[in-house]
PDB file of N, CA and C in Angstrom:
ATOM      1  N   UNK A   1     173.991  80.524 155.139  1.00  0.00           N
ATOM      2  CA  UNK A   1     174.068  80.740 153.699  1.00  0.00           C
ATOM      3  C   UNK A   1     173.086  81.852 153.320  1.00  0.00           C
ATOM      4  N   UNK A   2     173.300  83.018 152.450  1.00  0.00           N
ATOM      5  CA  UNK A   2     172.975  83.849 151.924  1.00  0.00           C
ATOM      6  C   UNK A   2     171.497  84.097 150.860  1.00  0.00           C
ATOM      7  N   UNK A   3     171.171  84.217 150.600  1.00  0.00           N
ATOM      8  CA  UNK A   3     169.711  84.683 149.603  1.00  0.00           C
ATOM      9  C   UNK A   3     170.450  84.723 148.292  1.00  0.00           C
ATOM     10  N   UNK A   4     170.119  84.097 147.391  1.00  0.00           N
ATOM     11  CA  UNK A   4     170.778  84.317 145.910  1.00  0.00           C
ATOM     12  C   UNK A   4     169.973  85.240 145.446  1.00  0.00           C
ATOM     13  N   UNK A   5     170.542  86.211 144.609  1.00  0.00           N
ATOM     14  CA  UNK A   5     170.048  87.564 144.217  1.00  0.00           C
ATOM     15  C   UNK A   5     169.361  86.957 142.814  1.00  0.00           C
ATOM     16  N   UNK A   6     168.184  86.791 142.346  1.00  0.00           N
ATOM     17  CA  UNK A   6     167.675  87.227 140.789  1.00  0.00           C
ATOM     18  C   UNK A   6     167.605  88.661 140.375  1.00  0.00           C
ATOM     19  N   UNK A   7     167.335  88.278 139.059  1.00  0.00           N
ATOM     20  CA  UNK A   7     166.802  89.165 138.320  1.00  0.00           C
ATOM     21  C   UNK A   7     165.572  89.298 137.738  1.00  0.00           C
ATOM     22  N   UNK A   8     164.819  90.490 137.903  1.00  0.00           N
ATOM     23  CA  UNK A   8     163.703  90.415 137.576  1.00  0.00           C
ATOM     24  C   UNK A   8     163.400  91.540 136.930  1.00  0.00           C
ATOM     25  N   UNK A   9     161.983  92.122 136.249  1.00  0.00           N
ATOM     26  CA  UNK A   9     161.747  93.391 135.834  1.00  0.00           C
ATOM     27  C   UNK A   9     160.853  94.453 136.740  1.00  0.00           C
ATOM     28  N   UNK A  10     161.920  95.451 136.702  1.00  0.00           N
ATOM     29  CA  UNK A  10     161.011  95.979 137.508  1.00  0.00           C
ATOM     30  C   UNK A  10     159.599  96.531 137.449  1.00  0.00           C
ATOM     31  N   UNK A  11     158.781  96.673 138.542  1.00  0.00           N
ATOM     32  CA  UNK A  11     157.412  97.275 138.620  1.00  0.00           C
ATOM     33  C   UNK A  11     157.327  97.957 137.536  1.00  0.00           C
ATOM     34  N   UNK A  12     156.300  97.762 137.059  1.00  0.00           N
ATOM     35  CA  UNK A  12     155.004  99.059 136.429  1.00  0.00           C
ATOM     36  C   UNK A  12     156.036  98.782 134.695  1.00  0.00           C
ATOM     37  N   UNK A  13     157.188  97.788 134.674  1.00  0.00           N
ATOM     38  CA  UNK A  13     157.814  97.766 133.267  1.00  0.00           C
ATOM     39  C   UNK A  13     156.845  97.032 131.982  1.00  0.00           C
ATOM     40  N   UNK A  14     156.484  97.336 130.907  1.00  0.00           N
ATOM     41  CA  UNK A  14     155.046  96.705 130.471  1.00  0.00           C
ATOM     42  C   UNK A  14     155.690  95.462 129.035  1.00  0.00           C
ATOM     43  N   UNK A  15     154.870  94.884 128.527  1.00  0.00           N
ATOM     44  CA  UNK A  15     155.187  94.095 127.569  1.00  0.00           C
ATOM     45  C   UNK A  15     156.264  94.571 126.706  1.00  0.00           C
ATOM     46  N   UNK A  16     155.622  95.924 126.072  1.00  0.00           N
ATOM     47  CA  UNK A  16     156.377  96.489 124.934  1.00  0.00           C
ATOM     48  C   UNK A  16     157.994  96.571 124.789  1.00  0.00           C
ATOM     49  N   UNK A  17     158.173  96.791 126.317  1.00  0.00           N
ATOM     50  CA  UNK A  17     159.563  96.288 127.071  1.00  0.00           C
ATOM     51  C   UNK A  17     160.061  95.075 127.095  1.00  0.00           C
ATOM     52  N   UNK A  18     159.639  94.621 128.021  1.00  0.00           N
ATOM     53  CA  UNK A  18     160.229  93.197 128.032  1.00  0.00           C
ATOM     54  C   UNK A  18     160.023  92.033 127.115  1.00  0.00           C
ATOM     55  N   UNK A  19     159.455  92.073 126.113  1.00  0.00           N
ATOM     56  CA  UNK A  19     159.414  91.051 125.050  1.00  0.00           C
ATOM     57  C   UNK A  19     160.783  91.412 124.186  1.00  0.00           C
ATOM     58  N   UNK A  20     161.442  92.202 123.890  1.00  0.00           N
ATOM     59  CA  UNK A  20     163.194  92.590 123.476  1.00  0.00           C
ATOM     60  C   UNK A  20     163.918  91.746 124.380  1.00  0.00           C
ATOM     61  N   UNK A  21     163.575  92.217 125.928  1.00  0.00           N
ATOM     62  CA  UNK A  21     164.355  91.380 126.546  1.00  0.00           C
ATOM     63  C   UNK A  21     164.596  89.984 126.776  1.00  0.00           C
ATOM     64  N   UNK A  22     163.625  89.741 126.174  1.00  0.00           N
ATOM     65  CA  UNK A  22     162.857  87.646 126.773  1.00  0.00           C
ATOM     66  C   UNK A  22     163.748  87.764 125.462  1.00  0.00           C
ATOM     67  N   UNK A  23     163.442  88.160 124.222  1.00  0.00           N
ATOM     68  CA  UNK A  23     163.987  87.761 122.582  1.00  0.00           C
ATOM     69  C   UNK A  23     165.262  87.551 122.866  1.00  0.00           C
ATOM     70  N   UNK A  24     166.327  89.246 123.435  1.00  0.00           N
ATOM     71  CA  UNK A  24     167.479  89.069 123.353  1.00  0.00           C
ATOM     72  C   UNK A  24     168.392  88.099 124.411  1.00  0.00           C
ATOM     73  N   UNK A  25     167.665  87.969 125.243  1.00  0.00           N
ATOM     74  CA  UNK A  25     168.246  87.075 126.376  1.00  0.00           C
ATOM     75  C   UNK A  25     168.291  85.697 125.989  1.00  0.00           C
ATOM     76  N   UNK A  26     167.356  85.162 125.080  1.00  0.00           N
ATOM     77  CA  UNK A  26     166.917  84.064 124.577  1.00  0.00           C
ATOM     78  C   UNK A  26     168.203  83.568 123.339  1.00  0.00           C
ATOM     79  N   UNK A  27     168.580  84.977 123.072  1.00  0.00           N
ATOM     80  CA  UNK A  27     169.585  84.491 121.850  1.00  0.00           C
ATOM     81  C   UNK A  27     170.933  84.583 122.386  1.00  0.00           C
ATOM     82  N   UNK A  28     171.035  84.486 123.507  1.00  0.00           N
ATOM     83  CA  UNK A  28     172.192  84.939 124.155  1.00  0.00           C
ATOM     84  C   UNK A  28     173.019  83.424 124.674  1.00  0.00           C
ATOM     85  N   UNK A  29     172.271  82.102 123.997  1.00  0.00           N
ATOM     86  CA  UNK A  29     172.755  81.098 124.813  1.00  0.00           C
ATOM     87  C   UNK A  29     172.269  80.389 126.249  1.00  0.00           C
ATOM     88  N   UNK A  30     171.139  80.913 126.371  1.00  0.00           N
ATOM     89  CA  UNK A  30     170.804  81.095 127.998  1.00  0.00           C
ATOM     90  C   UNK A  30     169.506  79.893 128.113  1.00  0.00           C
ATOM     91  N   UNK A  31     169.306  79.023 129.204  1.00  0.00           N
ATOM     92  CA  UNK A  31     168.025  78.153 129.327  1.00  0.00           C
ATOM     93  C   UNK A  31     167.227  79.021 129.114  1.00  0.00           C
ATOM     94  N   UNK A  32     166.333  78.334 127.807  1.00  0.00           N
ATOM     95  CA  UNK A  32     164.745  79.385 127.679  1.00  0.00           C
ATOM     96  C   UNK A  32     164.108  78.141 127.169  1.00  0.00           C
ATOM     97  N   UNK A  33     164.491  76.965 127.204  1.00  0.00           N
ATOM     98  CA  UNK A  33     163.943  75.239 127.114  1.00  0.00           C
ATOM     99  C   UNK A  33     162.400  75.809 127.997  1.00  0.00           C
ATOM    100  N   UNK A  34     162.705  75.990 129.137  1.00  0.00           N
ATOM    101  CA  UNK A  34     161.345  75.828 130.176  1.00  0.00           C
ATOM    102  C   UNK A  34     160.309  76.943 129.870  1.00  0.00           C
ATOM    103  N   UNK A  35     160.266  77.805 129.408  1.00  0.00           N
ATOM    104  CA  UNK A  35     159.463  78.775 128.507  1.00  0.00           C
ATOM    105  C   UNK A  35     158.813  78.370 127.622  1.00  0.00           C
ATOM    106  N   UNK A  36     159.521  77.770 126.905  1.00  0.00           N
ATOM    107  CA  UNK A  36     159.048  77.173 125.290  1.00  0.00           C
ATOM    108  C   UNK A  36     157.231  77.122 125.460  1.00  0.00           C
ATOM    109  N   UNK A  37     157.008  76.981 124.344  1.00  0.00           N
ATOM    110  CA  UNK A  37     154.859  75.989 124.497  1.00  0.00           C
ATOM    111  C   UNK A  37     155.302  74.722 125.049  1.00  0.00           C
ATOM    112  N   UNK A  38     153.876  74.166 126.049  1.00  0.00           N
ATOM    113  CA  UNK A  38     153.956  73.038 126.786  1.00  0.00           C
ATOM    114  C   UNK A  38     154.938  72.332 127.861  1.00  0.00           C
ATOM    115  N   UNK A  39     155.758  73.564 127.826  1.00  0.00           N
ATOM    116  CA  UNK A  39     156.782  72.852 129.577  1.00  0.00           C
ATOM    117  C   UNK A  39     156.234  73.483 130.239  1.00  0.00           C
ATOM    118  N   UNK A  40     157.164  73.212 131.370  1.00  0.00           N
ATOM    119  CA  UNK A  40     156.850  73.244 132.602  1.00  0.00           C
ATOM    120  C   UNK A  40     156.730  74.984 133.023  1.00  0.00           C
ATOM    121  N   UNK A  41     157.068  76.219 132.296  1.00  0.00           N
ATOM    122  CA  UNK A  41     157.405  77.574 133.428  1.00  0.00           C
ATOM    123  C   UNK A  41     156.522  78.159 131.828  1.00  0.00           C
ATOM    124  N   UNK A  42     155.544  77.591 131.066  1.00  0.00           N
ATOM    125  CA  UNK A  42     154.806  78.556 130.255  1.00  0.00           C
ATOM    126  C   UNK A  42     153.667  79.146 131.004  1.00  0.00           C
ATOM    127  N   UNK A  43     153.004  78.322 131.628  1.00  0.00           N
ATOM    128  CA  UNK A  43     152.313  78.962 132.845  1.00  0.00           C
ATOM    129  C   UNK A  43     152.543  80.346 133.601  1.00  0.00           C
ATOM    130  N   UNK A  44     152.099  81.349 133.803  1.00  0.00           N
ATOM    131  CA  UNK A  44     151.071  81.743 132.830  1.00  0.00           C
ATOM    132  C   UNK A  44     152.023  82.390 132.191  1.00  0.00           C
ATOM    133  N   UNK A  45     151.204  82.474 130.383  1.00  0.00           N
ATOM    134  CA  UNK A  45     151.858  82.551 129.442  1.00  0.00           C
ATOM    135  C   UNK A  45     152.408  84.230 129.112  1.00  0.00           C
ATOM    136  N   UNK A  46     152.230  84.788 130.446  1.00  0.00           N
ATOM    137  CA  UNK A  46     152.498  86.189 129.947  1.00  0.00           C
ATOM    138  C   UNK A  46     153.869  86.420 129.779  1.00  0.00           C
ATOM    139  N   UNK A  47     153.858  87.732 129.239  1.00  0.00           N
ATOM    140  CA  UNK A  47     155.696  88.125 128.816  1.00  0.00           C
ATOM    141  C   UNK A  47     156.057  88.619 129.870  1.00  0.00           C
ATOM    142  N   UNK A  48     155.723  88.888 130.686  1.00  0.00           N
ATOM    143  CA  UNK A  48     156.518  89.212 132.229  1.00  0.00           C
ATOM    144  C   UNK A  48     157.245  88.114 132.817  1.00  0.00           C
ATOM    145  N   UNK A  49     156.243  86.853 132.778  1.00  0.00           N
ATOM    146  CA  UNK A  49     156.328  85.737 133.615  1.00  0.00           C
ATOM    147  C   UNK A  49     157.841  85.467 132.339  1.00  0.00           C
ATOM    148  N   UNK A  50     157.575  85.166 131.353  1.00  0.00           N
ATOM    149  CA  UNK A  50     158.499  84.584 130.337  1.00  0.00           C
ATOM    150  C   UNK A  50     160.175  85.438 130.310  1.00  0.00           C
ATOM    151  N   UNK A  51     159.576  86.815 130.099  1.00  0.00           N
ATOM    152  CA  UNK A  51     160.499  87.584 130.111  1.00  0.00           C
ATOM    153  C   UNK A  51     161.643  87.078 131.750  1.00  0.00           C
ATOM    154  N   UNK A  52     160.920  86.981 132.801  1.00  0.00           N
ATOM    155  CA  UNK A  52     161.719  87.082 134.417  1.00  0.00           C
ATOM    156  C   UNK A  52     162.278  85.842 134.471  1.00  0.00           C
ATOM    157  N   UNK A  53     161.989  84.582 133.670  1.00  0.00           N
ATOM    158  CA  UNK A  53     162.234  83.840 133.561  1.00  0.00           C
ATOM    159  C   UNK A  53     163.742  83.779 132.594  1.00  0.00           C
ATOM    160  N   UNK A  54     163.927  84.642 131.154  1.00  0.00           N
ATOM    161  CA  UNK A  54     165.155  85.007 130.357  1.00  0.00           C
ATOM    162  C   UNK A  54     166.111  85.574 131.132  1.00  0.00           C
ATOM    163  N   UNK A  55     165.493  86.797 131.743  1.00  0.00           N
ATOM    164  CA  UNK A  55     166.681  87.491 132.090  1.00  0.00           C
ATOM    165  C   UNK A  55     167.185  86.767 133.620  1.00  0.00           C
ATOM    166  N   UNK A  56     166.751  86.275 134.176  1.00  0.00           N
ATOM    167  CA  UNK A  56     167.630  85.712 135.133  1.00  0.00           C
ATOM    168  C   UNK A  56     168.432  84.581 134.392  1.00  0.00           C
ATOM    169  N   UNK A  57     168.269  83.706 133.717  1.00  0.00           N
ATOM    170  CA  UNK A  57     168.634  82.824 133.191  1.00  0.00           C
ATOM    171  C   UNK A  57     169.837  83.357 133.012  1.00  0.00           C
ATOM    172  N   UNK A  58     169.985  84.699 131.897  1.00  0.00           N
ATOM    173  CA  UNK A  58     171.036  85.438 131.421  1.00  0.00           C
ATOM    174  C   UNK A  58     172.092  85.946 132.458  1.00  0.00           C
ATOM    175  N   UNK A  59     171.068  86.462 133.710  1.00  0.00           N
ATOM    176  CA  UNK A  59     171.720  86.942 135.042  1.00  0.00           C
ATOM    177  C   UNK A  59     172.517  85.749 135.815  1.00  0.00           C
ATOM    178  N   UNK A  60     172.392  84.735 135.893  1.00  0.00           N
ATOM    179  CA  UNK A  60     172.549  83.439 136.042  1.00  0.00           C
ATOM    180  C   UNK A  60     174.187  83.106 135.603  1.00  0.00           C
ATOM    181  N   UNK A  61     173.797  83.651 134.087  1.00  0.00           N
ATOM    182  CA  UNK A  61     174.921  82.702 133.340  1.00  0.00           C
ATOM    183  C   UNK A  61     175.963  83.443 133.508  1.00  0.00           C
ATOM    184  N   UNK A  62     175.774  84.900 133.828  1.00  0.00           N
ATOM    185  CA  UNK A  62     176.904  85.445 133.745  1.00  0.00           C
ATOM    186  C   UNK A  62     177.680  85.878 134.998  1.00  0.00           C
ATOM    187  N   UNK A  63     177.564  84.656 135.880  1.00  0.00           N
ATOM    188  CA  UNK A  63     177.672  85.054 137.578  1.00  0.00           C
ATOM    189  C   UNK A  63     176.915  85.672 138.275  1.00  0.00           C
ATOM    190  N   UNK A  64     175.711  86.464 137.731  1.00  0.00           N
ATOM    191  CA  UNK A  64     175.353  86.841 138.732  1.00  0.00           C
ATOM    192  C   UNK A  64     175.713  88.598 139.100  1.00  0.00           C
ATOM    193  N   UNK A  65     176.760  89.469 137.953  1.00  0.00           N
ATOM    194  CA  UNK A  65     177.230  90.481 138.030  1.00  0.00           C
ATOM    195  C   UNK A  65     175.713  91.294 138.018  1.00  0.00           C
ATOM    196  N   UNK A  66     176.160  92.548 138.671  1.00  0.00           N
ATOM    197  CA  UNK A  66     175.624  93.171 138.660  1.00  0.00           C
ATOM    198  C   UNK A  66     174.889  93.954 137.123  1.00  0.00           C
ATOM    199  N   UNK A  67     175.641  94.388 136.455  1.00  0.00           N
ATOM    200  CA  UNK A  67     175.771  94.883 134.775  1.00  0.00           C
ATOM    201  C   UNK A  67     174.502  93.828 134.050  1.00  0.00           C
ATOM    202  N   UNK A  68     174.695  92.547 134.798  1.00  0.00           N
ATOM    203  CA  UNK A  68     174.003  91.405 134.116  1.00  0.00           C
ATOM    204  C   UNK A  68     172.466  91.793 133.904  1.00  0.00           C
ATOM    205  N   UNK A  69     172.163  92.836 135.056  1.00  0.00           N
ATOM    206  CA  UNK A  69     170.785  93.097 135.294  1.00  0.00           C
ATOM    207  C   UNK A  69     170.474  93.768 135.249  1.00  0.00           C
ATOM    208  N   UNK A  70     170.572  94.578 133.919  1.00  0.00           N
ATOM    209  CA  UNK A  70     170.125  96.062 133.916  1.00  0.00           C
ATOM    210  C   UNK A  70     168.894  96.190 132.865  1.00  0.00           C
ATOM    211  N   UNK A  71     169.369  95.764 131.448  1.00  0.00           N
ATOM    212  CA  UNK A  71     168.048  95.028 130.372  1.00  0.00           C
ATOM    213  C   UNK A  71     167.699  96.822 130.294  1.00  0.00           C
ATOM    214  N   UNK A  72     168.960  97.654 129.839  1.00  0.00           N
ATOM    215  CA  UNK A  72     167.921  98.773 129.851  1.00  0.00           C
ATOM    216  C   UNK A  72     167.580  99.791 130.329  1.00  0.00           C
ATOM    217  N   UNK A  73     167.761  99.612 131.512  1.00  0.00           N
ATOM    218  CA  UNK A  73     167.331 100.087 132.928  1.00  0.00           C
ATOM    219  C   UNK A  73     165.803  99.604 133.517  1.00  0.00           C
ATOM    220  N   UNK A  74     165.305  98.253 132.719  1.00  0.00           N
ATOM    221  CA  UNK A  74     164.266  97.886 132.917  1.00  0.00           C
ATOM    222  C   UNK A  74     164.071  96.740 133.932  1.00  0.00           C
ATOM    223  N   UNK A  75     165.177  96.679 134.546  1.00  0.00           N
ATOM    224  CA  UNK A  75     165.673  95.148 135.528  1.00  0.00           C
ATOM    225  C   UNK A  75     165.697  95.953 136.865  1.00  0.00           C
ATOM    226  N   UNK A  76     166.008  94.564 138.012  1.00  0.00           N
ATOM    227  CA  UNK A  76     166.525  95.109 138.989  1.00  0.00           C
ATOM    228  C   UNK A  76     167.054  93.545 139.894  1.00  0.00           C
ATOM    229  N   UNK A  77     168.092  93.527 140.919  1.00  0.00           N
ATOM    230  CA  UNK A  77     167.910  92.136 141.599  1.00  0.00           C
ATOM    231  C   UNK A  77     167.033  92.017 142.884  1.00  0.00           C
ATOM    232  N   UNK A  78     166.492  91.221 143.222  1.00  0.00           N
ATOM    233  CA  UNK A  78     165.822  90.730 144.456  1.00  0.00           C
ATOM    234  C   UNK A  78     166.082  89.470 144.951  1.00  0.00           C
ATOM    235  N   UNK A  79     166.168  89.087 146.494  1.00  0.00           N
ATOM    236  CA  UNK A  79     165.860  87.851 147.169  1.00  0.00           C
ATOM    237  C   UNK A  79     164.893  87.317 146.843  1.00  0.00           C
ATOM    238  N   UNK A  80     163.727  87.762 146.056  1.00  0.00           N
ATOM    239  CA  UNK A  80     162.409  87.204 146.474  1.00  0.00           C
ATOM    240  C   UNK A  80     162.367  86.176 145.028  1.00  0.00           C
ATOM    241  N   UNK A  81     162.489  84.957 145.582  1.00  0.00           N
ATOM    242  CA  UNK A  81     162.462  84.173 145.088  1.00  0.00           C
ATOM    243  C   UNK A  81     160.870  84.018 143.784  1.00  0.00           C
ATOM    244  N   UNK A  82     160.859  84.021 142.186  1.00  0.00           N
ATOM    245  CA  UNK A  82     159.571  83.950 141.613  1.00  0.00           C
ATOM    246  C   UNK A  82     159.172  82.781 141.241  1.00  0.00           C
ATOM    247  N   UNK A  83     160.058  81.387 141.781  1.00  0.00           N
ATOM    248  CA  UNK A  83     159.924  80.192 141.512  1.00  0.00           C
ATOM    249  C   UNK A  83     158.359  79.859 141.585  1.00  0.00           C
ATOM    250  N   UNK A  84     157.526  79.255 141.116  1.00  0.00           N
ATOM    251  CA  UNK A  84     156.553  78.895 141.295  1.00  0.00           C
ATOM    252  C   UNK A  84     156.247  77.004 140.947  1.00  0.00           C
ATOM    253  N   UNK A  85     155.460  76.408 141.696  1.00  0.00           N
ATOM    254  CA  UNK A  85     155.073  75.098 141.278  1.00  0.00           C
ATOM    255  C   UNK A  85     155.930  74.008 140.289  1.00  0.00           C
ATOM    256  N   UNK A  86     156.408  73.659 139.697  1.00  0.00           N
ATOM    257  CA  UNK A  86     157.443  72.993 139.092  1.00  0.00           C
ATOM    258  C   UNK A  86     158.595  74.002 138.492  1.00  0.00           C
ATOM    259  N   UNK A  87     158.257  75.107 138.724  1.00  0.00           N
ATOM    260  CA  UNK A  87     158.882  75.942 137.437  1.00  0.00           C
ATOM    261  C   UNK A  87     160.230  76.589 138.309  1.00  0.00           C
ATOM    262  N   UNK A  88     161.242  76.117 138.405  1.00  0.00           N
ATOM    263  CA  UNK A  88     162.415  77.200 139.249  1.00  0.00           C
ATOM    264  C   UNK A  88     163.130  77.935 138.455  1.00  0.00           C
ATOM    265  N   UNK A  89     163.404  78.839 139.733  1.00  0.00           N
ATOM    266  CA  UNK A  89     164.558  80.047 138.562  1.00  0.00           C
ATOM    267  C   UNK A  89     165.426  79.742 139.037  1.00  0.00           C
ATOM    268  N   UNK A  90     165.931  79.202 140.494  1.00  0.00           N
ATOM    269  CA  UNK A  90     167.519  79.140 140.904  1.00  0.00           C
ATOM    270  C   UNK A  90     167.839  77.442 141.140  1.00  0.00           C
TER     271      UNK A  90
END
């Protein structure tokens, strides 16, 4: 069995960026429950962490297409799993 591809943002992409994306991904229908204050994936509370957390969600919902992960041109997919401690992305 294969590596499931996420989505994530790419290197050196800064807040000013990806807080549109966490917003618009967020209104898109997509799990952003585990983000929220006090669950489990607010840890740490930055907009990167929050943001990689939306847009896969979004990347997620929509199979997985490629198009799904662009945010911009501020995305990209990877194997590398960013799951951390209770908090999963896949």
């Amino acid at each position: 069995m294969g590596k499931k591809n996420l989505c994530v943002p790419k290197d050196g992409v800064g807040d000013a960026k990806l807080q549109p994306n966490l917003d618009w991904a967020c209104g898109q229908d997509v799990e952003c429950g585990p983000i929220q204050p006090d669950v489990v994936c607010i840890e740490p509370a930055a907009v990167r962490s929050r943001a990689t957390f939306a847009m896969n969600s979004y990347y997620r919902r929509k199979g997985g297409i490629d198009s799904a992960c662009d945010f911009s041109s501020t995305a990209q997919t990877t194997t590398k799993d960013p799951s951390y401690g209770k908090c999963k992305y896949v």
